[in-house]
N, C-alpha and C. Protein backbone atom coordinates (compact mmCIF):
# COMPACT_ATOMS: atom_id res chain seq x y z
N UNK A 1 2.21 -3.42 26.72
CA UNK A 1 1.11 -2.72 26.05
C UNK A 1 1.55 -1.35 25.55
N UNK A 2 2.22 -0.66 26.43
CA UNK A 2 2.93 0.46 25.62
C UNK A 2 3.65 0.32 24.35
N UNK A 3 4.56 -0.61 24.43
CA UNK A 3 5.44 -0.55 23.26
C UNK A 3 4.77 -1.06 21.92
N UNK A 4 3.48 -1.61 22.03
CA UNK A 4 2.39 -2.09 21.07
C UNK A 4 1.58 -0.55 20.69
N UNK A 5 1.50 0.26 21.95
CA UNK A 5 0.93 1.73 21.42
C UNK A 5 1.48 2.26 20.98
N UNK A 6 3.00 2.44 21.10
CA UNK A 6 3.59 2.84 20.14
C UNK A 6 3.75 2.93 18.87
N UNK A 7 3.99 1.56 19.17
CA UNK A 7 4.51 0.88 16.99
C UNK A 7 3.27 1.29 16.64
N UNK A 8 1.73 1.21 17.30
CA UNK A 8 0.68 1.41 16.37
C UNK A 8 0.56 2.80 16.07
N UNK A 9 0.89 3.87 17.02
CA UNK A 9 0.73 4.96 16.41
C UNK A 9 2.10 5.54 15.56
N UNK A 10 3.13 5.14 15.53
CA UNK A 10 4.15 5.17 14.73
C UNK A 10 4.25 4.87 13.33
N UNK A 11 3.26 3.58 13.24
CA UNK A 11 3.00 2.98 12.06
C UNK A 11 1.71 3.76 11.23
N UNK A 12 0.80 4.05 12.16
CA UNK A 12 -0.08 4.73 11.34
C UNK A 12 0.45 6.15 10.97
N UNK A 13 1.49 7.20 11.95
CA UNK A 13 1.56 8.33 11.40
C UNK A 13 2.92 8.09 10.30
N UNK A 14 3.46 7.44 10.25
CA UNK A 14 4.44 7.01 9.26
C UNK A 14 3.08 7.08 7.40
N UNK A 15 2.68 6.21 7.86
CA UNK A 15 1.60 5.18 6.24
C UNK A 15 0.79 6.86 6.15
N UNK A 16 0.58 8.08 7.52
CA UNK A 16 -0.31 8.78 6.91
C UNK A 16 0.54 9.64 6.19
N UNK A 17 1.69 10.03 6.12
CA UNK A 17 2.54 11.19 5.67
C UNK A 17 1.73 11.12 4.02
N UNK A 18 1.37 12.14 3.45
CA UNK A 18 0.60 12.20 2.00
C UNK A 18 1.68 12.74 1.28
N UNK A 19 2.86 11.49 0.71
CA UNK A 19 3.15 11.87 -0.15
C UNK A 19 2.96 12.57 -1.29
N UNK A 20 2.04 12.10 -1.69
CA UNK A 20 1.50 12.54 -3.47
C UNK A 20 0.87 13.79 -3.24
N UNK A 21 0.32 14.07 -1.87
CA UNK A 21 0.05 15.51 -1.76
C UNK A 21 0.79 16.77 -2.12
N UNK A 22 2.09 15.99 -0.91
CA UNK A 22 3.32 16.97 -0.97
C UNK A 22 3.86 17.18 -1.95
N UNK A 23 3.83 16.32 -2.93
CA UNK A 23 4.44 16.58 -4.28
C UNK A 23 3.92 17.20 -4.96
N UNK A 24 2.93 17.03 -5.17
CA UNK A 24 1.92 18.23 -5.72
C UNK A 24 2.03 19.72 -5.55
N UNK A 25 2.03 19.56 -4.16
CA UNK A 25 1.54 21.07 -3.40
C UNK A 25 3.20 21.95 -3.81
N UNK A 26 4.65 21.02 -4.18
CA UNK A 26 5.42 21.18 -4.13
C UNK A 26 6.30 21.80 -5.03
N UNK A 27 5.97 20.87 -6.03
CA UNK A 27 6.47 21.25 -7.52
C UNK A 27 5.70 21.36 -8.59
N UNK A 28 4.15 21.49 -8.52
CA UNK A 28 3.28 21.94 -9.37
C UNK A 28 2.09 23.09 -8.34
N UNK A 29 2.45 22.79 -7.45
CA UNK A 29 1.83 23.60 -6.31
C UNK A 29 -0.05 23.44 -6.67
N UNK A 30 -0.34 22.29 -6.82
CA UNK A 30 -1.72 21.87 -6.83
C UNK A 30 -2.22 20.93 -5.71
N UNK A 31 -3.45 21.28 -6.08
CA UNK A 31 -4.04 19.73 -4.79
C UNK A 31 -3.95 18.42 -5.75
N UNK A 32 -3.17 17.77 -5.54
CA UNK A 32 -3.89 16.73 -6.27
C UNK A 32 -5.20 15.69 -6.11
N UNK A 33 -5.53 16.31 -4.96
CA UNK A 33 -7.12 15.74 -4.92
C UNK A 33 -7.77 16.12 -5.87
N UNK A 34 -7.64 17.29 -6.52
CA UNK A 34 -8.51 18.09 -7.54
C UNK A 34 -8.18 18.03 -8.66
N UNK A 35 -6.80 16.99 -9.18
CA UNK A 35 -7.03 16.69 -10.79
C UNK A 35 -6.78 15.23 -10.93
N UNK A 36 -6.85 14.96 -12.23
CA UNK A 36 -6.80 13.43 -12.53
C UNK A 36 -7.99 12.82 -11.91
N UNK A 37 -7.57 11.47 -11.42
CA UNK A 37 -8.60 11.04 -10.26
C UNK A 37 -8.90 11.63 -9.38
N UNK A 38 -7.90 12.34 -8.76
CA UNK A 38 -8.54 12.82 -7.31
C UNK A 38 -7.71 11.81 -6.44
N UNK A 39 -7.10 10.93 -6.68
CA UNK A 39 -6.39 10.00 -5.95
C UNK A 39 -5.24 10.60 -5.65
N UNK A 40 -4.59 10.40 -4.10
CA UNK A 40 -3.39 11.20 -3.70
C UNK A 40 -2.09 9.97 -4.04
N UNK A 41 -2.64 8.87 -4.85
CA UNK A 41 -1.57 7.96 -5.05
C UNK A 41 -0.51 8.52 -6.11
N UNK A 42 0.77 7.33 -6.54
CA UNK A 42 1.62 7.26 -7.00
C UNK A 42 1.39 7.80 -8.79
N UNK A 43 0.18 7.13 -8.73
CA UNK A 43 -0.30 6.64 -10.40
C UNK A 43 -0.85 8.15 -11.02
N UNK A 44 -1.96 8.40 -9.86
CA UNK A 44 -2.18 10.14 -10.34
C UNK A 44 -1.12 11.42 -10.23
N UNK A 45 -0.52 10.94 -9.08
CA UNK A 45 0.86 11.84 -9.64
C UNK A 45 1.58 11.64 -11.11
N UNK A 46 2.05 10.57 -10.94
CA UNK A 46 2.22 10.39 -12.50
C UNK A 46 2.15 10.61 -13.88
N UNK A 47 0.71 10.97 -13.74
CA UNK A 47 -0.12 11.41 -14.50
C UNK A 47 -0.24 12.93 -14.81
N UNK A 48 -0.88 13.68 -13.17
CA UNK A 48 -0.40 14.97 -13.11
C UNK A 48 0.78 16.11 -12.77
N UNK A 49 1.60 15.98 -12.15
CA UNK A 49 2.59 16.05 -11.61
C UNK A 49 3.90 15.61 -12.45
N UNK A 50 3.99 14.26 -12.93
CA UNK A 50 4.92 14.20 -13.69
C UNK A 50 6.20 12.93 -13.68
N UNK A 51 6.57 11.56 -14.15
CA UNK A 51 7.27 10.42 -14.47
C UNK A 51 7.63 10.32 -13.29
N UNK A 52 8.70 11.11 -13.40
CA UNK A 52 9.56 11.10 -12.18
C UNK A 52 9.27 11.01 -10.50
N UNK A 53 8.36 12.21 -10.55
CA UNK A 53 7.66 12.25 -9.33
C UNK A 53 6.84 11.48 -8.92
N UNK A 54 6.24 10.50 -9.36
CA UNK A 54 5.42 9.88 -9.61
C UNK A 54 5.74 8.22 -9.62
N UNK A 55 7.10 8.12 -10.08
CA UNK A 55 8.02 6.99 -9.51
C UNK A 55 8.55 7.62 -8.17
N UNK A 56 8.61 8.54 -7.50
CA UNK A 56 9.75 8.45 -6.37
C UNK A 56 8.04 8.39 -5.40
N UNK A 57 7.37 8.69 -5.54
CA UNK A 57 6.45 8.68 -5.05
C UNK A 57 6.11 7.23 -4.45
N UNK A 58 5.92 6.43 -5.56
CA UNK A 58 5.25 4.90 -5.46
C UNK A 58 6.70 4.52 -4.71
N UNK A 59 8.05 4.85 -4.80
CA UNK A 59 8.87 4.27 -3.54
C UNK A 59 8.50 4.66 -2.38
N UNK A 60 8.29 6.02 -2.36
CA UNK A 60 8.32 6.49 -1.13
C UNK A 60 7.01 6.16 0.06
N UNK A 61 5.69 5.43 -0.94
CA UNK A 61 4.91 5.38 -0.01
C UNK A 61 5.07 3.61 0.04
N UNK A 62 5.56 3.18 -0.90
CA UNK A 62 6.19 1.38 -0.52
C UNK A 62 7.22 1.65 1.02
N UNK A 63 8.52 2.40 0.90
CA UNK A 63 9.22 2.73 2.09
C UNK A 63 8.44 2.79 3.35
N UNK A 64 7.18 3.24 3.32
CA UNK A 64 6.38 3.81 4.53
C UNK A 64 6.39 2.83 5.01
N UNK A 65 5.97 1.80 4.39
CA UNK A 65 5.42 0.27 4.89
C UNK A 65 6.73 -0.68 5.28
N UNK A 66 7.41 -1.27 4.42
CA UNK A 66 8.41 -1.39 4.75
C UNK A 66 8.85 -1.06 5.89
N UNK A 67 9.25 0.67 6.81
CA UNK A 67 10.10 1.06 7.58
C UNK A 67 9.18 0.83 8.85
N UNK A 68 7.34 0.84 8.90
CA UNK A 68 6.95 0.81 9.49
C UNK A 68 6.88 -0.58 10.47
N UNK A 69 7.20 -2.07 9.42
CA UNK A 69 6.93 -3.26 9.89
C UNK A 69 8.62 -3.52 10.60
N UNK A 70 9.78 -2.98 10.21
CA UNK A 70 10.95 -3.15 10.78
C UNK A 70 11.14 -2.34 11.96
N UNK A 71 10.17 -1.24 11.81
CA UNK A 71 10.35 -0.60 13.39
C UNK A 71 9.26 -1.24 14.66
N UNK A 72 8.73 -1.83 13.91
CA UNK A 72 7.88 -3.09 14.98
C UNK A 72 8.82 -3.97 15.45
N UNK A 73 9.82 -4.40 14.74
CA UNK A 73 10.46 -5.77 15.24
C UNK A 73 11.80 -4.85 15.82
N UNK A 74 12.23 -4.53 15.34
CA UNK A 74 13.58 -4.09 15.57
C UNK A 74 13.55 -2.50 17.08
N UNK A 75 12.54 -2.36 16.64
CA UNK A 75 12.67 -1.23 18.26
C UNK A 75 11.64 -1.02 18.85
N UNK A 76 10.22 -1.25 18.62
CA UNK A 76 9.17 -1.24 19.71
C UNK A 76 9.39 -2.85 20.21
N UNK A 77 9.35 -4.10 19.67
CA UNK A 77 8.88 -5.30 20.24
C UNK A 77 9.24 -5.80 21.46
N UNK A 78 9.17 -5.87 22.49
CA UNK A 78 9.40 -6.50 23.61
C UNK A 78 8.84 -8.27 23.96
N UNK A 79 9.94 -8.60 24.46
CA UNK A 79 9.19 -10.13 25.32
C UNK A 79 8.31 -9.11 26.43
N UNK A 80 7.01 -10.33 26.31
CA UNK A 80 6.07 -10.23 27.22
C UNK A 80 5.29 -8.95 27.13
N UNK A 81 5.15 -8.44 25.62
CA UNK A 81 3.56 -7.69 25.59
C UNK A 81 2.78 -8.42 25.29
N UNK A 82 2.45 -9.56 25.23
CA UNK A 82 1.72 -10.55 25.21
C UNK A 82 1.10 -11.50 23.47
N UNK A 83 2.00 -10.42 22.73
CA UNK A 83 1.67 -11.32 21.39
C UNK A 83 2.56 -11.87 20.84
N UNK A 84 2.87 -12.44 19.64
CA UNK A 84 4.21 -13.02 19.10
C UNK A 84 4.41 -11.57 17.87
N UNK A 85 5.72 -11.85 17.99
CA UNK A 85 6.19 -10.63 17.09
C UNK A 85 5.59 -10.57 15.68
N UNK A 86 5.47 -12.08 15.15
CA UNK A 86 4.50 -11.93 13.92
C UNK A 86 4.00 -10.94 13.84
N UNK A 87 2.56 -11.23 14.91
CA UNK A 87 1.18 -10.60 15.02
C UNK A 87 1.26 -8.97 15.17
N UNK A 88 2.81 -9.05 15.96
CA UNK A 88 3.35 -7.84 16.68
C UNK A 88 3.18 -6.84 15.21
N UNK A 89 3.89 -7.63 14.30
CA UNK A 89 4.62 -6.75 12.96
C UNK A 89 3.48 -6.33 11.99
N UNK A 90 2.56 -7.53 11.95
CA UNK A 90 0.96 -7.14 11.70
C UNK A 90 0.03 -6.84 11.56
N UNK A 91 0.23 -6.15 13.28
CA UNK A 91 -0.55 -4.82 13.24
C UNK A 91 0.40 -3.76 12.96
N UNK A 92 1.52 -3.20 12.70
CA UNK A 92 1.74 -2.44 12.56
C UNK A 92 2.10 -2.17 10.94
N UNK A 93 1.83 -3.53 10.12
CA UNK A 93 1.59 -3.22 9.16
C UNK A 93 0.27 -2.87 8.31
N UNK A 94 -0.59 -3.30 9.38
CA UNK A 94 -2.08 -3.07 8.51
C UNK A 94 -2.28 -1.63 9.12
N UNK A 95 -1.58 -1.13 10.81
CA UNK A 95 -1.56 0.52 11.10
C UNK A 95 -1.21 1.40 9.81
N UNK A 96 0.23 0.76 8.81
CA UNK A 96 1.24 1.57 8.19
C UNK A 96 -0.04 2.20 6.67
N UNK A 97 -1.10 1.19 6.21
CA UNK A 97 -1.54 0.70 5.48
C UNK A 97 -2.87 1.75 5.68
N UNK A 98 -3.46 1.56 6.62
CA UNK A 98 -4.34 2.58 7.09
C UNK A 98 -3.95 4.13 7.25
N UNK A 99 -2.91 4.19 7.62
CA UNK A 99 -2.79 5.22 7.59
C UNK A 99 -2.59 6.31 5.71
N UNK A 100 -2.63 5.13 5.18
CA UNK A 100 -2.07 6.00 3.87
C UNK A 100 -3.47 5.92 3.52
N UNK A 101 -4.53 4.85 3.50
CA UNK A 101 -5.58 4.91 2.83
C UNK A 101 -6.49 5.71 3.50
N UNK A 102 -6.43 6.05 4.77
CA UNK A 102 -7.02 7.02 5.76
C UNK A 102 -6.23 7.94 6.44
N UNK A 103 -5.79 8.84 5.65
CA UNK A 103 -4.70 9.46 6.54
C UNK A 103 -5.17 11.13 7.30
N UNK A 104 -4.58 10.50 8.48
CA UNK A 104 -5.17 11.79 9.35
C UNK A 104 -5.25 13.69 8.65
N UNK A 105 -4.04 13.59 7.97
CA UNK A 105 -3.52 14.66 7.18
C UNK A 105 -4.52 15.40 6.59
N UNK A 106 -5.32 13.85 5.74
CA UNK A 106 -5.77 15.01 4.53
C UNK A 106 -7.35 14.29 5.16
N UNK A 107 -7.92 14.55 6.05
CA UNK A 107 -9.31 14.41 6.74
C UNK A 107 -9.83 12.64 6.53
N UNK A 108 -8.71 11.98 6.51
CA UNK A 108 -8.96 10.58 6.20
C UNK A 108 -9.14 10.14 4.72
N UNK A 109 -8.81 10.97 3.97
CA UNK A 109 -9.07 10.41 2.38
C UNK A 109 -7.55 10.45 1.88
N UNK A 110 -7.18 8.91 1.91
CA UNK A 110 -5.85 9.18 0.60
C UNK A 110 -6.00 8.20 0.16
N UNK A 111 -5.06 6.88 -0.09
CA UNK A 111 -4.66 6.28 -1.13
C UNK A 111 -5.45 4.74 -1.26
N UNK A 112 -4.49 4.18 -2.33
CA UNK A 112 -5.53 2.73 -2.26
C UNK A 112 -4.98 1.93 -1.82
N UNK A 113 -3.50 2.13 -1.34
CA UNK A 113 -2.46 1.21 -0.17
C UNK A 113 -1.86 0.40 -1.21
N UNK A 114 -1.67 0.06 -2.49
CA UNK A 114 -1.28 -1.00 -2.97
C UNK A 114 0.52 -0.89 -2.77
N UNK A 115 0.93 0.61 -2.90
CA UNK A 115 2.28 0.52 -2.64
C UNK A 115 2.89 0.34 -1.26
N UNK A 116 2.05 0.94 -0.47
CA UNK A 116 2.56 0.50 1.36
C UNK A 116 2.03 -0.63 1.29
N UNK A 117 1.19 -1.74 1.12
CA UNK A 117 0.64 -3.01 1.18
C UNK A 117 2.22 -3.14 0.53
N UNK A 118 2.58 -3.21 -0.48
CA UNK A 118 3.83 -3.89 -1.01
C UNK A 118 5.09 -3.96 0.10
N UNK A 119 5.19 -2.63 0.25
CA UNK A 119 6.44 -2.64 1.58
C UNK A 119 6.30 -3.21 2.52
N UNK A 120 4.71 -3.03 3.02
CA UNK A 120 4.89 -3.90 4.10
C UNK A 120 5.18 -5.52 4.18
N UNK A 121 4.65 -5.69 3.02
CA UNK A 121 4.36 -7.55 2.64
C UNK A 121 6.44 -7.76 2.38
N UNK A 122 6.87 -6.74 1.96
CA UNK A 122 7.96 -7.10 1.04
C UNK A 122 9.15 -7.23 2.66
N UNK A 123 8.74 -6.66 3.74
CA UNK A 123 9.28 -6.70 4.86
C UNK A 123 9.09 -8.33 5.73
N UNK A 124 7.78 -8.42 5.35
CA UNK A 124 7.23 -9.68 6.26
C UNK A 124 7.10 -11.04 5.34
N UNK A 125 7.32 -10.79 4.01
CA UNK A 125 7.29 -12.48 3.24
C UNK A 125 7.88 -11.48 1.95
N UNK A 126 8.78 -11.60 1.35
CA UNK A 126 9.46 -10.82 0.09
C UNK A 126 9.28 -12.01 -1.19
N UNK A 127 9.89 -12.97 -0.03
CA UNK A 127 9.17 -14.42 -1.64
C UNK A 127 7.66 -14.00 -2.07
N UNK A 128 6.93 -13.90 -1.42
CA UNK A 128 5.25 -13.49 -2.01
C UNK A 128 5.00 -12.47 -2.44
N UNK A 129 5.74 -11.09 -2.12
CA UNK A 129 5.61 -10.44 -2.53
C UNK A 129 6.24 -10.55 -3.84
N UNK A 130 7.29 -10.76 -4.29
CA UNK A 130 8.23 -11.10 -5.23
C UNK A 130 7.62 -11.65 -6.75
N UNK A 131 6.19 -12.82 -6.21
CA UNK A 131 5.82 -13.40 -7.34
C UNK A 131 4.60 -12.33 -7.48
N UNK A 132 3.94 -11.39 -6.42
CA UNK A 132 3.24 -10.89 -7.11
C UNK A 132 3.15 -9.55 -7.74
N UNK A 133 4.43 -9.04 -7.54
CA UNK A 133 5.27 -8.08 -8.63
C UNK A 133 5.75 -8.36 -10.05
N UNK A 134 5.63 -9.34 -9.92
CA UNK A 134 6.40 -10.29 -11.49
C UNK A 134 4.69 -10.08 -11.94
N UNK A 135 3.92 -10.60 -11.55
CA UNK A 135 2.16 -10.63 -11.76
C UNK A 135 1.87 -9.25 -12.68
N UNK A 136 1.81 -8.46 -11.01
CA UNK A 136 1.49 -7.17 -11.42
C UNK A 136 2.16 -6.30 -13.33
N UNK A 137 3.50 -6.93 -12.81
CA UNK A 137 4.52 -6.46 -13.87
C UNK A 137 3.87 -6.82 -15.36
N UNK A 138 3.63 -8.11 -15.21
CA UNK A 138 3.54 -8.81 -16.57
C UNK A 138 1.82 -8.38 -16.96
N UNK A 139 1.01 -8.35 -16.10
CA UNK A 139 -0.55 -7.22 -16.54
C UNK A 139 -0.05 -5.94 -16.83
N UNK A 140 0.38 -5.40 -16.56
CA UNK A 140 0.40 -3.82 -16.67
C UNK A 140 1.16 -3.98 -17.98
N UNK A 141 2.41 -4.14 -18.37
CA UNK A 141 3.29 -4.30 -19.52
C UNK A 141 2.06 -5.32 -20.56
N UNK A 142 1.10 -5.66 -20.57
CA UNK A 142 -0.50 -6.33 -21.70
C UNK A 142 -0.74 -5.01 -21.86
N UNK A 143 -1.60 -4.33 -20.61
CA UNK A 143 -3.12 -3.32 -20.95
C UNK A 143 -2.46 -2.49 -20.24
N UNK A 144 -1.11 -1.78 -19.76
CA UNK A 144 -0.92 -0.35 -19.30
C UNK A 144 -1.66 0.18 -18.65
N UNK A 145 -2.48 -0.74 -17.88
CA UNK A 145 -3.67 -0.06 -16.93
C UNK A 145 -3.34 -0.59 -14.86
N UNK A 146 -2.61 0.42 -14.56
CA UNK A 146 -2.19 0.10 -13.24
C UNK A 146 -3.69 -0.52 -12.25
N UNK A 147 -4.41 -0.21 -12.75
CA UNK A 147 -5.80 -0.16 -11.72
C UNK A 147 -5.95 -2.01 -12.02
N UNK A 148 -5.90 -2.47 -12.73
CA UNK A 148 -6.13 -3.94 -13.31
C UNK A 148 -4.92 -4.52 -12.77
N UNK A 149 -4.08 -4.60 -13.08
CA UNK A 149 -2.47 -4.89 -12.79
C UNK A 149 -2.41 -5.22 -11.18
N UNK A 150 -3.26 -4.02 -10.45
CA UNK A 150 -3.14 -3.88 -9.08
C UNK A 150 -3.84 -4.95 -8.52
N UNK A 151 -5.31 -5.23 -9.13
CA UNK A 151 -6.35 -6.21 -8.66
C UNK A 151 -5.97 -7.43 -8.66
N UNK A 152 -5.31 -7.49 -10.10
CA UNK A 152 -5.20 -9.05 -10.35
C UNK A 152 -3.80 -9.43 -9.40
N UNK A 153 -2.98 -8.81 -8.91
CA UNK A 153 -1.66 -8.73 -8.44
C UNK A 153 -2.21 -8.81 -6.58
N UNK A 154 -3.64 -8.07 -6.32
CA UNK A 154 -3.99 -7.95 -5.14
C UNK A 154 -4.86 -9.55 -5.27
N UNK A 155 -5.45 -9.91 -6.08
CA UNK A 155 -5.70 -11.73 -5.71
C UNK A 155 -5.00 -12.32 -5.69
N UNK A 156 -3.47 -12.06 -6.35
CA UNK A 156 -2.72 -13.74 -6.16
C UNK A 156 -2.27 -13.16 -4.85
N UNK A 157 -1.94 -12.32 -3.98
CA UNK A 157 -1.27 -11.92 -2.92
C UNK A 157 -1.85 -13.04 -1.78
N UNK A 158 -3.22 -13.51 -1.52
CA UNK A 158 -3.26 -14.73 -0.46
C UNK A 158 -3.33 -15.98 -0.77
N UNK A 159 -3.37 -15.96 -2.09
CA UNK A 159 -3.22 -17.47 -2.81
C UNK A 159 -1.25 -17.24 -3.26
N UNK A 160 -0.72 -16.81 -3.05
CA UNK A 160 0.58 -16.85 -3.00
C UNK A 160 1.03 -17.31 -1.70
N UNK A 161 0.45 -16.60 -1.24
CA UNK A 161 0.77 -17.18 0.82
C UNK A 161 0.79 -18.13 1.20
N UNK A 162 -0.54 -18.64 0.22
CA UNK A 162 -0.87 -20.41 0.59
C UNK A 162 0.02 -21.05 -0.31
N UNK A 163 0.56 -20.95 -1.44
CA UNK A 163 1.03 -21.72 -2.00
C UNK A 163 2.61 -21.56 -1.25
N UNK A 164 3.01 -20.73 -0.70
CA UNK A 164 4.40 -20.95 -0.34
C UNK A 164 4.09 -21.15 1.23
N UNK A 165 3.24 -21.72 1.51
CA UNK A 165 2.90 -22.05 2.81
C UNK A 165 3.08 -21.10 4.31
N UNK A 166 2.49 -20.13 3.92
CA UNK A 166 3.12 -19.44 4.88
C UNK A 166 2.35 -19.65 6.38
N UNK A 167 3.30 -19.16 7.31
CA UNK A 167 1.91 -19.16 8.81
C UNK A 167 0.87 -18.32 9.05
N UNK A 168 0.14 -18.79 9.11
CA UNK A 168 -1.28 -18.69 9.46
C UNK A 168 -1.15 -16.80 9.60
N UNK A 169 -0.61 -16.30 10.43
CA UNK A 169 -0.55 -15.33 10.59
C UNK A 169 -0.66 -14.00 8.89
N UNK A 170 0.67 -14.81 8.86
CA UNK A 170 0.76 -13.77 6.99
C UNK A 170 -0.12 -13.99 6.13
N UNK A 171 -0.68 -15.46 6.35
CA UNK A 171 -1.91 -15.88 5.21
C UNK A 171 -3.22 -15.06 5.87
N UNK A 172 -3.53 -14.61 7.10
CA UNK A 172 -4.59 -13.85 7.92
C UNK A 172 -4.17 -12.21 6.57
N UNK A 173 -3.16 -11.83 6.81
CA UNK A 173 -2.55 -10.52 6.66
C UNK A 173 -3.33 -10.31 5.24
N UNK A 174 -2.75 -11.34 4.65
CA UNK A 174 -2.56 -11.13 2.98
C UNK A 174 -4.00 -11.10 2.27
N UNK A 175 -4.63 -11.78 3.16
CA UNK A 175 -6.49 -12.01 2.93
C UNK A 175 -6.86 -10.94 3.13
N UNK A 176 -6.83 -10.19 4.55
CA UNK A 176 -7.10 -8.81 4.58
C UNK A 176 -6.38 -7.42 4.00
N UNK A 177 -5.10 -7.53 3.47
CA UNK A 177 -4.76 -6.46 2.75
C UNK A 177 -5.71 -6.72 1.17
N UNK A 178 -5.79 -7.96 0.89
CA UNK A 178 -6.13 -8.10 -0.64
C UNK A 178 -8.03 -7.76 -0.48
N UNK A 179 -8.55 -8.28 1.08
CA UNK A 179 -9.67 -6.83 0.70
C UNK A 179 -9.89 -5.74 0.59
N UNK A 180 -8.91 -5.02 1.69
CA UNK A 180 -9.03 -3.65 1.28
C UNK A 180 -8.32 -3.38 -0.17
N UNK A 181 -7.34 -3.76 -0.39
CA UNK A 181 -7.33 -3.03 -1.86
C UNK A 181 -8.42 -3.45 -2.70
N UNK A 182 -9.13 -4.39 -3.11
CA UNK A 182 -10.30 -4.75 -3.77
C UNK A 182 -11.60 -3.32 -3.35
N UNK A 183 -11.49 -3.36 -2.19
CA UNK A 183 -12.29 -2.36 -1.71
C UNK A 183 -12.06 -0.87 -2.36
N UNK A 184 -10.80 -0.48 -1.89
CA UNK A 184 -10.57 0.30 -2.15
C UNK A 184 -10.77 0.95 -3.93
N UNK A 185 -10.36 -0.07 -4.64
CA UNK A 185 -10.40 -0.25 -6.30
C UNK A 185 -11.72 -0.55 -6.60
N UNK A 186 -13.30 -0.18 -5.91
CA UNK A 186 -13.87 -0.67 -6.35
C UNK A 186 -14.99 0.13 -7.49
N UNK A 187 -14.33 1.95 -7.73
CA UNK A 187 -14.48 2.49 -8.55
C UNK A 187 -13.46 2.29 -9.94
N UNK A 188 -12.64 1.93 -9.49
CA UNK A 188 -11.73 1.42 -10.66
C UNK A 188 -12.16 0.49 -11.49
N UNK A 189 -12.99 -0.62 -10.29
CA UNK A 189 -13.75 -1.85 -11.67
C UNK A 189 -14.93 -1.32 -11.77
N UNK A 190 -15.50 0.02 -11.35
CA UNK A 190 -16.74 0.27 -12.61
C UNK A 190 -16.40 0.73 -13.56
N UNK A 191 -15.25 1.34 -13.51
CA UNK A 191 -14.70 1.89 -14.65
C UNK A 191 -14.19 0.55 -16.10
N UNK A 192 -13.62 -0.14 -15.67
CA UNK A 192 -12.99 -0.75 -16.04
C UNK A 192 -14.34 -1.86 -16.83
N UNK A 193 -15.49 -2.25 -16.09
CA UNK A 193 -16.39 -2.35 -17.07
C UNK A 193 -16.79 -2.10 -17.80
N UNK A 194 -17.08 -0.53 -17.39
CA UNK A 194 -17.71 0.36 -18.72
C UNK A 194 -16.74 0.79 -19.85
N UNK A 195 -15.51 0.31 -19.78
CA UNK A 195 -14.58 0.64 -20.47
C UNK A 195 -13.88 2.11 -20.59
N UNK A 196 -14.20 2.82 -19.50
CA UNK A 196 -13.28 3.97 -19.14
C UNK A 196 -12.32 4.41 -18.56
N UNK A 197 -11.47 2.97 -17.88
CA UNK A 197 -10.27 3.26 -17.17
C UNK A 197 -9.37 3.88 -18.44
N UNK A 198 -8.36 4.83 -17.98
CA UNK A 198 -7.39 5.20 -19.11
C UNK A 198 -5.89 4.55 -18.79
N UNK A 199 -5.41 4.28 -19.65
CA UNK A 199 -3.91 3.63 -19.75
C UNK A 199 -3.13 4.66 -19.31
N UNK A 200 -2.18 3.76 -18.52
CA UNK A 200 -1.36 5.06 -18.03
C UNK A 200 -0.20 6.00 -19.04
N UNK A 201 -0.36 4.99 -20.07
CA UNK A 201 0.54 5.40 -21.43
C UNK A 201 -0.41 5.84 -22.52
């Protein structure tokens, strides 16, 4: 049970580190809560902040996830805390995930997880993740609109699971990451009705 408290609080203070904050606060020395969207993600850096930063960004909060589900398996997991390492890696990827979209840092308000959802998925099934980067890729390169790109890329994510059959476990995962990002995006599709999302180009 310890080494399960661990990875969980490891994983969540890992996913909370606010990148897009720090970048902000860093090299434009702004909040970025307070321009663009208001979103501490990859995309509003991008936007405000600047290309570059804004790509190292969307790695750096994919990395979160990623480093968080390999430090589940590889140095907290023990035989006999009573779950299978799957489940083990699981929670510490939906911890890594929470923590960015609720991060202790900035009073529980940051991101929409789609890039730590990626790391983490890309740690625990990379084939699924794989086809739904090609997804994402091929929407965004149509309508240049990351917020769309993300949704439609966040539905094939548990119908990908199923189609490459995965266990029960990752197909559990992939259902619940693809609600919260739906959730999370769900000012994005009013926007996106009313026809006011802006292209990121």
């Amino acid at each position: 049970m310890l080494y399960l408290i661990l990875a969980i609080l490891t994983a969540y203070l890992l996913g909370s580190i606010p990148t897009g904050y720090i970048f902000g606060r860093l090299l434009k020395g702004v909040d970025i809560r307070k321009h663009g969207s208001g979103n501490v993600g990859a995309t509003n850096v991008f936007r405000v902040v600047g290309k570059v930063p804004g790509v190292i960004v969307l790695l750096l909060d994919a990395l979160k996830g990623f480093v968080a589900v390999k430090l589940a398996a590889l140095v907290f997991y023990r035989e006999g805390v009573g779950i299978s390492i799957e489940w083990f890696c699981i929670i510490a990827a939906l911890c890594a995930v929470s923590g960015h979209n609720w991060t202790i840092f900035l009073r529980f308000k940051g991101g929409k997880g789609v890039a730590t959802s990626t790391g983490a998925l890309a740690a625990l099934m990379p084939q699924v993740i794989g086809v739904c980067f090609v997804i994402w890729a091929i929407i965004f390169s149509l309508t240049r609109i990351v917020s769309i790109a993300s949704i439609i890329a966040s539905l094939a994510l548990p119908i990908s699971a199923w189609i490459f059959n995965k266990p029960i476990e990752l197909k559990t995962i992939s259902l619940l990451l693809c609600l919260v990002s739906l959730y999370k995006h769900i000012s994005n599709m009013k926007r996106l009705i009313k026809g006011d999302e802006k292209r990121l180009f």
